[in-house]
Every structure is written in structure tokens, then in C-alpha cells.
C-alpha atoms as a PDB file:
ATOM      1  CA  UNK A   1      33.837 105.095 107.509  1.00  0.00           C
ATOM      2  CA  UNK A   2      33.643 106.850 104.209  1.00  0.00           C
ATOM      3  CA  UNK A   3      36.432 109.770 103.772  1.00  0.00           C
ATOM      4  CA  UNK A   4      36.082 112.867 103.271  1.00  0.00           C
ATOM      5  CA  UNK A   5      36.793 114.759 100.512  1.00  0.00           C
ATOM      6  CA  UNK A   6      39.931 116.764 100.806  1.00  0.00           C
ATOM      7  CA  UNK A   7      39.987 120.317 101.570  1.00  0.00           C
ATOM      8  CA  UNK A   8      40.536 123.152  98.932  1.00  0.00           C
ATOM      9  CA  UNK A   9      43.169 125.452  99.340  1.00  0.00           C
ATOM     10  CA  UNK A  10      42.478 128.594 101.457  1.00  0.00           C
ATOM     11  CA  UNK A  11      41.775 131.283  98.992  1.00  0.00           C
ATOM     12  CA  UNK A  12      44.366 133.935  98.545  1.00  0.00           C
ATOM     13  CA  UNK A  13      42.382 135.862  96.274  1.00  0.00           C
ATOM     14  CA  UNK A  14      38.571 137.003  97.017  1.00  0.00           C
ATOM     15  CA  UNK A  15      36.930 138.280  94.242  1.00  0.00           C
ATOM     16  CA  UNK A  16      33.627 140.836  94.031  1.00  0.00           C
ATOM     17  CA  UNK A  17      31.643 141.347  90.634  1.00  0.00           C
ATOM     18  CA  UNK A  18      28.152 142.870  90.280  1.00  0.00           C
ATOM     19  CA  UNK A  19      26.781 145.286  87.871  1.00  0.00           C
ATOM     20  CA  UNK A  20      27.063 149.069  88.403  1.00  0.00           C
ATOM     21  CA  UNK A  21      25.023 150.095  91.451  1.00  0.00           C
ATOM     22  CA  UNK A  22      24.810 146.354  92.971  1.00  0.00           C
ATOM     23  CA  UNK A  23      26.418 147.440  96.071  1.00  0.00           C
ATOM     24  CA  UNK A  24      30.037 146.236  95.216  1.00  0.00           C
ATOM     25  CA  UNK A  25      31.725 148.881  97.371  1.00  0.00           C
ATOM     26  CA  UNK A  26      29.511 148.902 100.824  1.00  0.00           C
ATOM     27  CA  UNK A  27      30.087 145.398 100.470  1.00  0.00           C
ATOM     28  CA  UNK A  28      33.858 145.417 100.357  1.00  0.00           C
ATOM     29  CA  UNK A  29      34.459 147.825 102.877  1.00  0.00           C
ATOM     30  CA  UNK A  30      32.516 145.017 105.300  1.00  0.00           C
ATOM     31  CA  UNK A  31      34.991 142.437 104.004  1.00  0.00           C
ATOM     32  CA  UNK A  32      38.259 144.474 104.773  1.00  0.00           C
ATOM     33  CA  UNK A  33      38.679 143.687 108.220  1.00  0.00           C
ATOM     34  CA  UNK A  34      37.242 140.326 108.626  1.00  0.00           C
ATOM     35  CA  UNK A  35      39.488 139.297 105.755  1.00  0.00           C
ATOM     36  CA  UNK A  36      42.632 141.069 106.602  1.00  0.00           C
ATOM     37  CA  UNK A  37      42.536 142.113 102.749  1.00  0.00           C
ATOM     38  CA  UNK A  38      43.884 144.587 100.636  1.00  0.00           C
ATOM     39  CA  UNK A  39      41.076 145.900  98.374  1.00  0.00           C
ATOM     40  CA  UNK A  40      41.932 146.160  94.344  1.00  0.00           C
ATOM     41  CA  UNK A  41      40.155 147.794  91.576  1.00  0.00           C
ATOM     42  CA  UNK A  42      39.024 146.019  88.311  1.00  0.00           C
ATOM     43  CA  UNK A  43      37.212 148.895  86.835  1.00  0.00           C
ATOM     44  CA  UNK A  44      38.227 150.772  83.726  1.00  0.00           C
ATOM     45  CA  UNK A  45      36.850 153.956  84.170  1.00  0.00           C
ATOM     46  CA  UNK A  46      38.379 153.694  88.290  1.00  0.00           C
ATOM     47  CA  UNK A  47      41.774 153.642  86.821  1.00  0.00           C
ATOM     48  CA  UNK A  48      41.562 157.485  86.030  1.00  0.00           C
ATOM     49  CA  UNK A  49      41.983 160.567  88.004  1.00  0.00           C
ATOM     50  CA  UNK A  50      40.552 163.451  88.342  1.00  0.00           C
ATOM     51  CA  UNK A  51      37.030 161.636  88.209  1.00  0.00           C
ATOM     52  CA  UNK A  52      36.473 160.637  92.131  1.00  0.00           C
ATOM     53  CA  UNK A  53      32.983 161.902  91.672  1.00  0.00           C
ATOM     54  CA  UNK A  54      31.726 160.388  88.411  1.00  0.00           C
ATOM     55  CA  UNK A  55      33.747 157.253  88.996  1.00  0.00           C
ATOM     56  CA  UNK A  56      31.955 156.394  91.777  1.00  0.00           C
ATOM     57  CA  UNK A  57      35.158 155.835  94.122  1.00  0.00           C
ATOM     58  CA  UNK A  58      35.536 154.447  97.294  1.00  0.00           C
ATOM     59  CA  UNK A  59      35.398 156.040 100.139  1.00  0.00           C
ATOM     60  CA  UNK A  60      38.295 153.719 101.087  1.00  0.00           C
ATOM     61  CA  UNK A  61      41.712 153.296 100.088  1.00  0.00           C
ATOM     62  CA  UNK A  62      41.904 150.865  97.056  1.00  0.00           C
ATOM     63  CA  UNK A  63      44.714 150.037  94.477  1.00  0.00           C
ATOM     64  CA  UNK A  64      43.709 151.142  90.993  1.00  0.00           C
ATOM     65  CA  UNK A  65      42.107 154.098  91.315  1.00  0.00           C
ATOM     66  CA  UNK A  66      42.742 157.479  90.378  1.00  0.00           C
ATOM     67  CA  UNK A  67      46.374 156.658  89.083  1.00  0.00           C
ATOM     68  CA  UNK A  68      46.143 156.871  85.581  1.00  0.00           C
ATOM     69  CA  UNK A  69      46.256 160.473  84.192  1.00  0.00           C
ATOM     70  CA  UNK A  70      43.150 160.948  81.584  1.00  0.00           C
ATOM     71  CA  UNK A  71      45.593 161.559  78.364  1.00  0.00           C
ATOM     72  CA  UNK A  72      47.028 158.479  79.115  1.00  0.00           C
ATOM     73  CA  UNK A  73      45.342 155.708  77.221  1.00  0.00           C
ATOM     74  CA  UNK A  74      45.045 152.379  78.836  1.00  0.00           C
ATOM     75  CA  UNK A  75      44.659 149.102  77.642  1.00  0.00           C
ATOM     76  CA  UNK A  76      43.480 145.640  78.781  1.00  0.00           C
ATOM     77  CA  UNK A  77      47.214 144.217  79.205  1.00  0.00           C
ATOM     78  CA  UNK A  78      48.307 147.689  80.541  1.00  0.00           C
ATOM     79  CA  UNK A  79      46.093 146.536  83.414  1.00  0.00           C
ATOM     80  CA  UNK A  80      46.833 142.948  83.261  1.00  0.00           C
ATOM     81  CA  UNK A  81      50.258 144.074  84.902  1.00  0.00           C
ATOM     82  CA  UNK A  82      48.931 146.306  87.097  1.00  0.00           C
ATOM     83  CA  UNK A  83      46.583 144.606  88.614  1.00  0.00           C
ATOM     84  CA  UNK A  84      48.832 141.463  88.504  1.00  0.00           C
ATOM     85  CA  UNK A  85      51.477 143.157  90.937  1.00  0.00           C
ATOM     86  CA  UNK A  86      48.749 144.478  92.988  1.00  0.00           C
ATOM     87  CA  UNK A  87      47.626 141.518  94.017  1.00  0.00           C
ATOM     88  CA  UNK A  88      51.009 139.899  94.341  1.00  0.00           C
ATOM     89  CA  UNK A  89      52.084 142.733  96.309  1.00  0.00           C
ATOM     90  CA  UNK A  90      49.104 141.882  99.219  1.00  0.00           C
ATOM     91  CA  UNK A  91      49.921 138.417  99.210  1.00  0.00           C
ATOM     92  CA  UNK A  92      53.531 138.535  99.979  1.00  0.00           C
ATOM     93  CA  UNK A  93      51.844 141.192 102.525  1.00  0.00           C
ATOM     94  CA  UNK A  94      50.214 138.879 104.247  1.00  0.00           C
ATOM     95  CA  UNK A  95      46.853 139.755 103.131  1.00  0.00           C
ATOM     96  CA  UNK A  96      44.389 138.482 100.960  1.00  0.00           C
ATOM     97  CA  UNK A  97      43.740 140.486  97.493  1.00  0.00           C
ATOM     98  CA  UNK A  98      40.188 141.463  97.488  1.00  0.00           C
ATOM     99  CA  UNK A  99      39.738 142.298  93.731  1.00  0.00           C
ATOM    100  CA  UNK A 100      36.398 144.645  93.128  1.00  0.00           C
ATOM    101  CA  UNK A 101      35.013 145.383  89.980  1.00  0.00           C
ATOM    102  CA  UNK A 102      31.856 145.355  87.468  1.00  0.00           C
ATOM    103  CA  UNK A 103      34.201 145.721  84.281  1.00  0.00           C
ATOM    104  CA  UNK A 104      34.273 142.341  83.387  1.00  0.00           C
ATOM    105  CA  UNK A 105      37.260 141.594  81.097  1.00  0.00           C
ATOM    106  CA  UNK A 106      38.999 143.498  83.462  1.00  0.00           C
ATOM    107  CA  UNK A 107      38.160 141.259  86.438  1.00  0.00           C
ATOM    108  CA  UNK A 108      38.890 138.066  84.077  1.00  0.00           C
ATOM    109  CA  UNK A 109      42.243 139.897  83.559  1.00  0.00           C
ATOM    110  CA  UNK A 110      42.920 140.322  87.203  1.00  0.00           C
ATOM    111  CA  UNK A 111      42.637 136.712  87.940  1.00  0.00           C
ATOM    112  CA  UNK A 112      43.604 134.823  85.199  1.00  0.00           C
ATOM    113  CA  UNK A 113      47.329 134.863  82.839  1.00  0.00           C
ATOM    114  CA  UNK A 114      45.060 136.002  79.698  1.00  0.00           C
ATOM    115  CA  UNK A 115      47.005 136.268  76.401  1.00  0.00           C
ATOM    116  CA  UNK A 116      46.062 139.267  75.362  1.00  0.00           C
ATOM    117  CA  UNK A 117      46.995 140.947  72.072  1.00  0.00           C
ATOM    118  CA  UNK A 118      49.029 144.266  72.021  1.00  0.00           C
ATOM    119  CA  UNK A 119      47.393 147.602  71.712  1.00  0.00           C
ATOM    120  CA  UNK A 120      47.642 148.787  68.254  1.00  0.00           C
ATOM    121  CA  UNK A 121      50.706 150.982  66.839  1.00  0.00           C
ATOM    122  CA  UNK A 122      50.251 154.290  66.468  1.00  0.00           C
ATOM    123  CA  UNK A 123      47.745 155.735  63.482  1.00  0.00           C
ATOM    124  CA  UNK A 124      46.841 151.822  62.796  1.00  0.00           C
ATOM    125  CA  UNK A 125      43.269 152.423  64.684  1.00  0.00           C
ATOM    126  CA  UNK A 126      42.777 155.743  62.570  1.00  0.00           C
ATOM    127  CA  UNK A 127      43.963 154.085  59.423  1.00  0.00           C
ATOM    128  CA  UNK A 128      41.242 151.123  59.642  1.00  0.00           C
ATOM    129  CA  UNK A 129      38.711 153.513  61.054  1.00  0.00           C
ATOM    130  CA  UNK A 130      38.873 155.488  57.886  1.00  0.00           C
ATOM    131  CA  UNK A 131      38.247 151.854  55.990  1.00  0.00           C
ATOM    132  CA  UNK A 132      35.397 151.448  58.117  1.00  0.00           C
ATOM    133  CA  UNK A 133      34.172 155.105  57.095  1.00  0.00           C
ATOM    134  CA  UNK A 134      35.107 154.812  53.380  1.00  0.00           C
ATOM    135  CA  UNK A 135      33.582 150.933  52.934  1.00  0.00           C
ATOM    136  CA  UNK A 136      30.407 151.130  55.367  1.00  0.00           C
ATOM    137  CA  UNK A 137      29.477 149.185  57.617  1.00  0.00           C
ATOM    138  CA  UNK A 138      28.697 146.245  54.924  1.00  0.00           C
ATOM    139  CA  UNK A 139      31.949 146.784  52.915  1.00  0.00           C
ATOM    140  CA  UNK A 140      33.918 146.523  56.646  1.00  0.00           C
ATOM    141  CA  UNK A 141      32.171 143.443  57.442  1.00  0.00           C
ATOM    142  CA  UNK A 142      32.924 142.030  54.006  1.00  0.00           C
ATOM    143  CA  UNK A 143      36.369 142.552  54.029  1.00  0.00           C
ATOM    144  CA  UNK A 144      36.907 141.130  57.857  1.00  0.00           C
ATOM    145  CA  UNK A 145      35.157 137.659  56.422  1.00  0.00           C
ATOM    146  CA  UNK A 146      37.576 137.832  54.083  1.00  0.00           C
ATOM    147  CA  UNK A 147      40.370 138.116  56.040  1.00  0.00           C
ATOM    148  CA  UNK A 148      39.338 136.650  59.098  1.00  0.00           C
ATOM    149  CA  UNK A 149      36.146 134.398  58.592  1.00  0.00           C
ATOM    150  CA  UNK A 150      35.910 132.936  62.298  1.00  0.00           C
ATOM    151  CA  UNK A 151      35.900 136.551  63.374  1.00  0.00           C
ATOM    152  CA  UNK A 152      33.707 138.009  60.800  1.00  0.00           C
ATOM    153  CA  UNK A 153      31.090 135.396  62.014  1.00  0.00           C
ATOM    154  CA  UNK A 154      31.545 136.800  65.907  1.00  0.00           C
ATOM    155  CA  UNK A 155      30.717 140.308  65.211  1.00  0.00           C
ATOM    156  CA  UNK A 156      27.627 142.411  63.729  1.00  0.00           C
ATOM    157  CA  UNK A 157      28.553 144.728  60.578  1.00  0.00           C
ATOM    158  CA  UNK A 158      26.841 147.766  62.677  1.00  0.00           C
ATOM    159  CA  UNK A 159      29.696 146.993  65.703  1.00  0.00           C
ATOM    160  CA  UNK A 160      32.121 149.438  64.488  1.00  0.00           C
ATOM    161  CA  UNK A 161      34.015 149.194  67.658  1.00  0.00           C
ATOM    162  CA  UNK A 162      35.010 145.262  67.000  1.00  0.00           C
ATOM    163  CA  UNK A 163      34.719 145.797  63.338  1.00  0.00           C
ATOM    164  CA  UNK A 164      37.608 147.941  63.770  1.00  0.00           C
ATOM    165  CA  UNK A 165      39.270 146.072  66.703  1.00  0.00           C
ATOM    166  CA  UNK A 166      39.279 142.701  64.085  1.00  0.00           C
ATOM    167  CA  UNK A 167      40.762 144.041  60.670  1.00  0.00           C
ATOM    168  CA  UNK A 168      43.388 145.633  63.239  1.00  0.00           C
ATOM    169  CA  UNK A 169      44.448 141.996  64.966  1.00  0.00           C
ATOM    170  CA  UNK A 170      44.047 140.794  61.208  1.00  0.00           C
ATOM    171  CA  UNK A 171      46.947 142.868  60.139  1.00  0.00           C
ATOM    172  CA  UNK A 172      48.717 141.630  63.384  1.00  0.00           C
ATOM    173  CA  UNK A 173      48.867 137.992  62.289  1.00  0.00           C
ATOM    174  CA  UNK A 174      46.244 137.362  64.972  1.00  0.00           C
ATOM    175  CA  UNK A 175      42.408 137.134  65.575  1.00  0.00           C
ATOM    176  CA  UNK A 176      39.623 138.294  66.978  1.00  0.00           C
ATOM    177  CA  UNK A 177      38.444 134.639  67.351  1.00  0.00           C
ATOM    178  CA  UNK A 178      41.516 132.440  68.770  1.00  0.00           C
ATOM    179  CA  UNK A 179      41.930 129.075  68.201  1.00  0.00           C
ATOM    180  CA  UNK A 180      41.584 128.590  72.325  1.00  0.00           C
ATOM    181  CA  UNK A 181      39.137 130.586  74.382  1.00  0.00           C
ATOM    182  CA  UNK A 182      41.285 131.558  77.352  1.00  0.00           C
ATOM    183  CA  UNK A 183      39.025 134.041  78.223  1.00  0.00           C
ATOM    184  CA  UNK A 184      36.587 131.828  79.599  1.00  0.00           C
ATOM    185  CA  UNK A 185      38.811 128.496  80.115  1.00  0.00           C
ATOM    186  CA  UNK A 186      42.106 129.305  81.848  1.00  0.00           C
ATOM    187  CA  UNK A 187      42.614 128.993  85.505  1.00  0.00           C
ATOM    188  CA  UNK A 188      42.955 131.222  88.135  1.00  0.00           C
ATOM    189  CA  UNK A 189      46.601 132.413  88.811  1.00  0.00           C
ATOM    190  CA  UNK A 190      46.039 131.525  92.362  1.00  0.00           C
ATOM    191  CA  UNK A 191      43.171 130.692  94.725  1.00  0.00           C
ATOM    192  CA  UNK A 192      40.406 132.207  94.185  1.00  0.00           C
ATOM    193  CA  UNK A 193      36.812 132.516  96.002  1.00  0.00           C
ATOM    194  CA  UNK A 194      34.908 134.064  93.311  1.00  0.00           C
ATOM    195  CA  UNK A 195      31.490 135.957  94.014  1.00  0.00           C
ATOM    196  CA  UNK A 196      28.940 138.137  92.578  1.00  0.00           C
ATOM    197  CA  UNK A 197      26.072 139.935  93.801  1.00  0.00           C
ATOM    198  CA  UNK A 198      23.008 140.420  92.075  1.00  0.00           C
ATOM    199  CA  UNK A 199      19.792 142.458  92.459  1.00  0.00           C
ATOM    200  CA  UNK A 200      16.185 142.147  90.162  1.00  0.00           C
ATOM    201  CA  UNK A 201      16.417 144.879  87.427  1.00  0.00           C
ATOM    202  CA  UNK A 202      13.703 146.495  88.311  1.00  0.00           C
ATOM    203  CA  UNK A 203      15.478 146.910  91.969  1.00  0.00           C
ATOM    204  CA  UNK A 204      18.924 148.046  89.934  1.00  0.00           C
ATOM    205  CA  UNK A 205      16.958 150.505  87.535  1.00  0.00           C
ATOM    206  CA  UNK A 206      15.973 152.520  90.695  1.00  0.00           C
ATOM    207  CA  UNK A 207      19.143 152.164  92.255  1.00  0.00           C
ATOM    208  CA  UNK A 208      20.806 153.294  88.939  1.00  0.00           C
ATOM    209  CA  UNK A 209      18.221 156.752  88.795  1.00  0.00           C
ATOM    210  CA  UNK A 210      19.467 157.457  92.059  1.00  0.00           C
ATOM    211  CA  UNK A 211      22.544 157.220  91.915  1.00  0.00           C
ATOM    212  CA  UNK A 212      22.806 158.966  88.778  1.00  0.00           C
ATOM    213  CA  UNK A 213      20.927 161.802  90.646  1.00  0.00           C
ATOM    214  CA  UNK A 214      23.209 161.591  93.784  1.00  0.00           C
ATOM    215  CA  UNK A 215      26.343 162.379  91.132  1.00  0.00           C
ATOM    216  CA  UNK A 216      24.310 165.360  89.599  1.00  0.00           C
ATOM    217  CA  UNK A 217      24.228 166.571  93.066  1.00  0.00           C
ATOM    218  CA  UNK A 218      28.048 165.884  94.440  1.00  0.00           C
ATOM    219  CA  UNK A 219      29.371 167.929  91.352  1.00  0.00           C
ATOM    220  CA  UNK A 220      29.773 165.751  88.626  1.00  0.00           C
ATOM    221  CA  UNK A 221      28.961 168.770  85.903  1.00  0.00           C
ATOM    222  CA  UNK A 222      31.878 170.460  87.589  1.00  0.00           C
ATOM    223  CA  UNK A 223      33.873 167.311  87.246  1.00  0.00           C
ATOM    224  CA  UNK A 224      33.258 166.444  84.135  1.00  0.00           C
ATOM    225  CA  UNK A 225      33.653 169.498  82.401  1.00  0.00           C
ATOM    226  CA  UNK A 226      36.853 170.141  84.081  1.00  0.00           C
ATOM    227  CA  UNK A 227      38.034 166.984  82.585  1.00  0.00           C
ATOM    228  CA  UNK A 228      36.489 167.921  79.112  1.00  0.00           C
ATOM    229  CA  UNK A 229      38.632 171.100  78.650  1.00  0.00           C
ATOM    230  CA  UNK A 230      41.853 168.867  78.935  1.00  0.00           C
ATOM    231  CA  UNK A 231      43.840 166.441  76.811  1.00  0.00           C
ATOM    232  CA  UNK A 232      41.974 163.158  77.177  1.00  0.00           C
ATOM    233  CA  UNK A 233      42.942 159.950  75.227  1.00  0.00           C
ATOM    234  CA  UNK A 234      40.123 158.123  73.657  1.00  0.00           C
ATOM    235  CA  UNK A 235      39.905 155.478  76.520  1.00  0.00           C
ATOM    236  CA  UNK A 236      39.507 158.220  78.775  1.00  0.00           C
ATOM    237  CA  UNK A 237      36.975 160.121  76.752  1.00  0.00           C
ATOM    238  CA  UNK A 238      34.715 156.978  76.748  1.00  0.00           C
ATOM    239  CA  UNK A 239      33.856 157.138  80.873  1.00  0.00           C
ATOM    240  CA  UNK A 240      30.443 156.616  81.263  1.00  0.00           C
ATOM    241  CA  UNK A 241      28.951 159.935  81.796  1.00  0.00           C
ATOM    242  CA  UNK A 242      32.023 162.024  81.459  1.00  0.00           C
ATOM    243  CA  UNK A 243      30.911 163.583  77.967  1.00  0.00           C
ATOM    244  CA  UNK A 244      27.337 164.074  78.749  1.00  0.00           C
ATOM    245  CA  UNK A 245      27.768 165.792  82.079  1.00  0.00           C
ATOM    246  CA  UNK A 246      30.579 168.020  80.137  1.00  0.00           C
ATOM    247  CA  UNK A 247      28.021 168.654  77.581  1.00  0.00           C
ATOM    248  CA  UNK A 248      24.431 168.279  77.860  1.00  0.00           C
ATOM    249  CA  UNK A 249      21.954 170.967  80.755  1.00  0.00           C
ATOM    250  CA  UNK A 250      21.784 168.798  83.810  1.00  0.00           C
ATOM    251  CA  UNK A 251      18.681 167.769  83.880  1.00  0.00           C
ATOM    252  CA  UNK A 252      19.195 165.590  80.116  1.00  0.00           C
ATOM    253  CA  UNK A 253      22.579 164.598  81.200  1.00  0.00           C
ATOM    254  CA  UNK A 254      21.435 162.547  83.798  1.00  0.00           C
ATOM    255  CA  UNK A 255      18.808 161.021  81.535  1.00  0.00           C
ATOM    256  CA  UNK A 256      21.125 160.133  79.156  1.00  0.00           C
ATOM    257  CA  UNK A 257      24.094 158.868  81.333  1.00  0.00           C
ATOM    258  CA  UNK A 258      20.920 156.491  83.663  1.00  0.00           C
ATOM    259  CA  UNK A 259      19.980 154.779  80.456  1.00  0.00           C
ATOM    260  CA  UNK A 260      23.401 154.156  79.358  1.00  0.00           C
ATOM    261  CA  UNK A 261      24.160 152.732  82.545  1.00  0.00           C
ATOM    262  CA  UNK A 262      21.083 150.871  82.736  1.00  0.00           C
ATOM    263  CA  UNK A 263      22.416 149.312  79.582  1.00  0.00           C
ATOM    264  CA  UNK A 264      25.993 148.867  80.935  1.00  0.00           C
ATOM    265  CA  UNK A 265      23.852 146.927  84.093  1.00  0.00           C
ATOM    266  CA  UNK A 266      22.432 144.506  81.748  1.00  0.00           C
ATOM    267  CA  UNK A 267      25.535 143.637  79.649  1.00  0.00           C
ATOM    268  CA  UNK A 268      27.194 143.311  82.945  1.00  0.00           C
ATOM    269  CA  UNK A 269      24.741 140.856  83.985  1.00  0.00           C
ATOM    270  CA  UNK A 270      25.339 138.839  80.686  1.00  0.00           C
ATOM    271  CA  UNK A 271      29.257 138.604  82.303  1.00  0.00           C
ATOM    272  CA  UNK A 272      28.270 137.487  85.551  1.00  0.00           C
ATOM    273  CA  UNK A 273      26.423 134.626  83.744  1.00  0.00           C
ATOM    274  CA  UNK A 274      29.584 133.797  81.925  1.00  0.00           C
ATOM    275  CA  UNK A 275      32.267 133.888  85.012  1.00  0.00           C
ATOM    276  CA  UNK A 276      33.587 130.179  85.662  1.00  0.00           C
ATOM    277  CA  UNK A 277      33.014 128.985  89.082  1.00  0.00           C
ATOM    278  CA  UNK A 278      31.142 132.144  90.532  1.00  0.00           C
ATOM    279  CA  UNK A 279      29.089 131.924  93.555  1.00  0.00           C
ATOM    280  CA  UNK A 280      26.076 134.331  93.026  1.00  0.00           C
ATOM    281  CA  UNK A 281      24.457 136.176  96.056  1.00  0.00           C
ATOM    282  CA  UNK A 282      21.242 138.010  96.688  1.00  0.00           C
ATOM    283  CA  UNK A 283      22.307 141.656  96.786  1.00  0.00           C
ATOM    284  CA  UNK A 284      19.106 143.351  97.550  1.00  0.00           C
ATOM    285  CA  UNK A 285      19.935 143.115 101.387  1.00  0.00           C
ATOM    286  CA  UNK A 286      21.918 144.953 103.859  1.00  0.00           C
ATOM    287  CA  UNK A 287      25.853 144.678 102.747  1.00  0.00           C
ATOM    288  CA  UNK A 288      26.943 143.856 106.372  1.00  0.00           C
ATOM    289  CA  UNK A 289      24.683 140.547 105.600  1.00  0.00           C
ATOM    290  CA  UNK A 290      26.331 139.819 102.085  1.00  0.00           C
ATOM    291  CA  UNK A 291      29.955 140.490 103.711  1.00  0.00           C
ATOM    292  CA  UNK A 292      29.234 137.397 106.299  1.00  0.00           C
ATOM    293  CA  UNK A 293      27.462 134.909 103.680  1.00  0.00           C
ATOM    294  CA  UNK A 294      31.064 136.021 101.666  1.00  0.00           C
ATOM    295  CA  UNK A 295      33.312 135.120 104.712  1.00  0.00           C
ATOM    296  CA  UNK A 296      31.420 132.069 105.411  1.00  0.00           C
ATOM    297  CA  UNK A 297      31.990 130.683 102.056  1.00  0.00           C
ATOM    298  CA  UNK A 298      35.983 131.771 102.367  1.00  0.00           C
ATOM    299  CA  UNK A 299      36.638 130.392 106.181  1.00  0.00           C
ATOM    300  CA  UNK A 300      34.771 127.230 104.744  1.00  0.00           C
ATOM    301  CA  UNK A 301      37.222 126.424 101.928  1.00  0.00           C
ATOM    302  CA  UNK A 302      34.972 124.901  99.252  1.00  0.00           C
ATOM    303  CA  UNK A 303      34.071 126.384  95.910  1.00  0.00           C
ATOM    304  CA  UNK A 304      37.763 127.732  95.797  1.00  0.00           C
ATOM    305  CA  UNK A 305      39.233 126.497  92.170  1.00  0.00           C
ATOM    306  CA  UNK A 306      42.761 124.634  92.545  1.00  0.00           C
ATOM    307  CA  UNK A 307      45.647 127.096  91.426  1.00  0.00           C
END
């Protein structure tokens, strides 16, 4: 009688990415019970508070959201260690960690012991801003191949964002371009089940307009400006939608903040293409539907990576 092939560890970790308006959160909240799980955030813009509305938050109790005040700035290892406890703290609860989130680095973060470099000092992103301002794009560019050719080679001269990011791990001893991709090869921390849900673009555009219509009318203006008049770091000044609401008439604000999140959408779709071991589901159905297919797959203990 041929064996069978030995059964994978019961995950301890379930894990939900999708892009913005996929249905994440009506999912999760089907998955709560079933899975005797503690829900988690892996979204940047979550992590604030003040911004319920604009955020998008759920309408259930999650860790991660709303805790950060917005002049604090945050970075990816800030939330490393957050959102490492978190889900430490529901295990030893009992519970499994249901992590939730369309930011992808942050989700990778969440799961994985990434090696992330340290935020900058203070004044070292101004100073090598004002290099990219004084050189141009070109003259930036030409400098990071300089210093960091394997970098240089990752990144377009008209990115000033990574431009920047580089020539500042540069002066750090470190890179832009590692030696060893952990981002996409290191293993889960512990057992994870690890699923997305996905929806045609065409299905996602519409759900995006609406959406972005349903915030105009819960008061994100109101919001948003409310959080414009304060002291806001530049991580928290970069929520999607936050400036435009605060700045633009209504009406151009949420044309401007569906297209950018139509564009978010797609780059999060390049992610979910990327994520090691992901299961991908149809999400243009009802979420009760997606939350069985997603306890199916977790009561039958396959596709769940070895910690």
C-alpha cells in the first residue's frame, strides 16, 4: 500500500492579501469565528489614527489600527516589531493570528524575520534630498552607480523616492540591492496558510469609484482636513487620499484619490504575483463563500510552508 505523504503542520498563522477594494475585510470578519482568530493589520496607512474614515477600517476590532499618532513617523521595522508581538501575543492566546493587509512589504514583514535596514538619522533624508534637487534626476542616478552599481541598475533616475532611499543605505555601509533577497526567499516565522483574493480590473475599477464615493459621503473632507491642520510626519502625510480630500473641492478629490488608488490596485496586484506559496482565490463572489474555500484549505493542512 503506498504511504501517504505526511501531514503539514496546522497553520498558526492565516494570512489575507488582496488589492485595495478586493474585499479583504468582509472576508475576515467571516473567518473570525470559524478560526478562533485574532485579526491583525498589515496596512501602512491602518496604523494611524484619527483616519477611521479614509483608512477604510474595520468595523471590527483589529490590532494595528488607529494606534500610531499621525506626527509619529513609522517605518517598515517599526512595524516588523509590532506586528511580530501581535501575532505572538494570539498564539500564546490560543488563537490563530489572522494577518490582513494589501500593503505588501508590510505583510512580507509580518510573516517573515526580514533584515531590514534602520530608518535614516535625523536630517540624512533632507541632506540627500537636496543632492537629488541640486544634481537632477540624471546627476542622482549617476552618482548612486557610482556608489552602489547593483542598486543603481534596480532603480529608474525619475524614482526620486528610491533614488533617495539608495544614496541614503549607501552612506550606511549597506544597499539597496543585498547580496541575499530575503524579501522574497526567507521562511515564514511560523505556519502559515497564505491567501489572496483577486477580482478582474475592470470589476476592481468599479469597486474602487465606489468606494471612493462612499468615503466622500461618510466625511472623509472633514477627516482629512482635520488631520491636515495638524503636525503630520511625512509617512503620515503620504495616506492615500489624505492630502487631496484636505485640499482639492470634492468632486476632483475623489477623481484624483480613485485613480491613484486604481494605480495602488495594480502595483498591488504585481505583489500578489510575487508572494511565495500563496493560494489565490476568486474574489468577485460573496465573502461568506471565500471565508469557507479559506477554512477548507486551513482544516485540510496542505499548502501550509514548514516553519
Amino acid at each position: 500500500m503506498a504511504s501517504s505523504s505526511p501531514r503539514q503542520p496546522a497553520p498558526e498563522v492565516v494570512a489575507l492579501f488582496g488589492p485595495t477594494a478586493s474585499g479583504k475585510t468582509a472576508v475576515a470578519e467571516h473567518l473570525i469565528a470559524p478560526l478562533d482568530a485574532r485579526p491583525i493589520s498589515a496596512d501602512s496607512a491602518a496604523l494611524y489614527a484619527g483616519l477611521p474614515v479614509l483608512t477604510a477600517a474595520p468595523p471590527y476590532p483589529t490590532d494595528l489600527v488607529g494606534i500610531v499618532p499621525l506626527s509619529d513617523r513609522v517605518s517598515v521595522g517599526d512595524y516588523q516589531r509590532l506586528a511580530h508581538t501581535a501575532i505572538d501575543c494570539a498564539i500564546a492566546e490560543g488563537k490563530r493570528a489572522l494577518v490582513i493587509g494589501g500593503t505588501g512589504l508590510y505583510l512580507r514583514a509580518a510573516l517573515s524575520d526580514l533584515a531590514l535596514a534602520p530608518p535614516p538619522p535625523p536630517g540624512e533624508r533632507e541632506r540627500w534630498e537636496a543632492v537629488y534637487r541640486e544634481l537632477g534626476p540624471e546627476g542622482a542616478h549617476a552618482l548612486l552607480a557610482e556608489r552602489d552599481p547593483s542598486a543603481a541598475a534596480r532603480v529608474h533616475a525619475n524614482d526620486r523616492k528610491r533614488i533617495v532611499r539608495a544614496l541614503e543605505l549607501t552612506a550606511a555601509q549597506s544597499s539597496l540591492a543585498p547580496a541575499r533577497d530575503d524579501l522574497w526567499g526567507g521562511e515564514f516565522r511560523r505556519p502559515t496558510l497564505l491567501v489572496a483574493v483577486d477580482l478582474p480590473l475592470e470589476v476592481l475599477d468599479r469597486r474602487i469609484e465606489a468606494r471612493t464615493a462612499a468615503l466622500a459621503a461618510n466625511g472623509a473632507a472633514a477627516e482629512a482636513r482635520r488631520a491636515w491642520a495638524g503636525p503630520l510626519s511625512a509617512t503620515a502625510a503620504k495616506v492615500l487620499g489624505l492630502e487631496a480630500f484636505a485640499t482639492l473641492p470634492e468632486d476632483d478629490a475623489i477623481a484624483a484619490v480613485a485613480a491613484a488608488t486604481k494605480r495602488l490596485a495594480r502595483y498591488q496586484r504585481k505583489w500578489l504575483r510575487r508572494l511565495p506559496g500563496v493560494v489565490t482565490l476568486d474574489g468577485d463572489r460573496p465573502a461568506e463563500e471565500i471565508a469557507d474555500e479559506i477554512v477548507a484549505l486551513e482544516r485540510s493542512g496542505q499548502r501550509v510552508p514548514r516553519h
